[in-house]
Protein backbone atom coordinates (compact mmCIF):
# COMPACT_ATOMS: atom_id res chain seq x y z
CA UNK A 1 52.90 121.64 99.97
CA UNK A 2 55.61 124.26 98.94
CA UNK A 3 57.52 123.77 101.61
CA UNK A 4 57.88 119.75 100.90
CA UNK A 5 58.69 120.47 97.09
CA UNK A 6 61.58 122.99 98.27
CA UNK A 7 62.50 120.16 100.59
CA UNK A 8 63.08 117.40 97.74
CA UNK A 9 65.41 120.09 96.16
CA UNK A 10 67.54 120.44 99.21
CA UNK A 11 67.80 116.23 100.15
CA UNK A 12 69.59 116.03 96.61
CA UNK A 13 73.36 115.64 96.39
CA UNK A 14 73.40 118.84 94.02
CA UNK A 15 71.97 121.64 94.94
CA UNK A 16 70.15 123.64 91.93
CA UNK A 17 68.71 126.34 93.38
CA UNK A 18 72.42 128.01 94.56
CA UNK A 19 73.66 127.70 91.12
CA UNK A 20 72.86 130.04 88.56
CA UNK A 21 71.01 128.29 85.59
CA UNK A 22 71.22 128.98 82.05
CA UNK A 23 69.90 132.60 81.76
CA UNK A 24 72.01 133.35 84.87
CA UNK A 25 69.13 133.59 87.28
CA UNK A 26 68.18 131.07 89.70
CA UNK A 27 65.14 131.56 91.92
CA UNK A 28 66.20 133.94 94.27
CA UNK A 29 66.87 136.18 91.39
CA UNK A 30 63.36 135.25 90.11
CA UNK A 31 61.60 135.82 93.89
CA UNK A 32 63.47 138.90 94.33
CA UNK A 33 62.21 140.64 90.24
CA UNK A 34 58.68 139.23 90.83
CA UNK A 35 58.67 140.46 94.69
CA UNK A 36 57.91 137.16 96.28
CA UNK A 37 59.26 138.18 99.80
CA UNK A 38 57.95 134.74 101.26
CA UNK A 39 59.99 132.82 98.87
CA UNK A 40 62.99 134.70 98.99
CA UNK A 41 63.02 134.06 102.58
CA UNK A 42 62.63 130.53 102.12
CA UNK A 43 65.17 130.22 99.97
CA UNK A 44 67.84 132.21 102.06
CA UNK A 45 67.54 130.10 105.05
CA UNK A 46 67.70 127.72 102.94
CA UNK A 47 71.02 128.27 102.31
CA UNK A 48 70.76 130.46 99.18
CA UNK A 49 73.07 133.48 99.20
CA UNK A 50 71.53 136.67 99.41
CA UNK A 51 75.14 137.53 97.56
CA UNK A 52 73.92 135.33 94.61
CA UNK A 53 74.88 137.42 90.87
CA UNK A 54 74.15 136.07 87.61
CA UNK A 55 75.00 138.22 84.42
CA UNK A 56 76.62 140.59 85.69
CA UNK A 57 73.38 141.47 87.97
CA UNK A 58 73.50 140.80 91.67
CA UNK A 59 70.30 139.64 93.07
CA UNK A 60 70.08 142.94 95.39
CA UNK A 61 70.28 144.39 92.30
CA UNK A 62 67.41 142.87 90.35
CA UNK A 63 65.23 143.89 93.50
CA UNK A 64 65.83 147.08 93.57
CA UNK A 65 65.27 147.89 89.80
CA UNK A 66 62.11 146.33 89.83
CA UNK A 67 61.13 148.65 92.76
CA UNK A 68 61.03 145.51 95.14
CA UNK A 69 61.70 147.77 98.52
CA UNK A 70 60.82 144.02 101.10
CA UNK A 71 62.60 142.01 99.20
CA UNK A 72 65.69 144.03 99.05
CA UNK A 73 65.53 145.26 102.45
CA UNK A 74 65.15 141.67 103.71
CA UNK A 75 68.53 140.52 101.46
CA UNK A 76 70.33 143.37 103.32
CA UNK A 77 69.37 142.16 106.29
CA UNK A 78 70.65 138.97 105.25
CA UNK A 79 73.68 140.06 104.60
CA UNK A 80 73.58 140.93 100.75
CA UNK A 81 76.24 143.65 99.94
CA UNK A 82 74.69 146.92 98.36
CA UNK A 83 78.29 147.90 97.04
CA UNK A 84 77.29 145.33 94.31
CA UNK A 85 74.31 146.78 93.57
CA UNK A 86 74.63 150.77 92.84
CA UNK A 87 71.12 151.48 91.24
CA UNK A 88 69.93 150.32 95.25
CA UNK A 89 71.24 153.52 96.92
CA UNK A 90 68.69 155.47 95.47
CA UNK A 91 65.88 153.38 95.73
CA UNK A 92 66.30 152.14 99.16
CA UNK A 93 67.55 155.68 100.46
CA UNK A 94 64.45 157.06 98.68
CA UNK A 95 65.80 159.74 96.45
């Protein structure tokens, strides 16, 4: 059933979930602070960035803060830059 709401989201002309919404975070950001691995995976190939920022916060970065270790290894895997994200260096390199 997730999978066919996502899909109504994607069939539109506009696509919401790339775009950052008011607060700055779109659902990536969201998947990545709450630690939903399975969604952020959706969502990247999907098409959602794993480069996506909002307020000044990259979405690499969000992960890592909250201590979300998958979820930010996954986004580097994806291809998410950790040179935006400098609190990640010590958190993924486990210092």
């Amino acid at each position: 059933m997730l999978h066919c709401q996502w899909r109504l989201f994607w069939d539109s002309s506009t696509d919401p979930l790339a775009d950052p919404g008011d607060q700055g975070q779109n659902f990536l950001m969201i998947a990545a602070v709450d630690g939903r691995l399975a969604l952020a995976k959706a969502l990247v190939e999907s098409g959602v960035s794993p480069n996506t920022s909002g307020e000044g916060s990259t979405v690499l970065e969000m992960a890592c803060r909250g201590g979300r270790i998958n979820v930010a290894q996954y986004l580097l895997s994806k291809g998410a830059k950790i040179r935006n994200a400098p609190s990640c260096e010590g958190v993924l390199s486990g210092k």
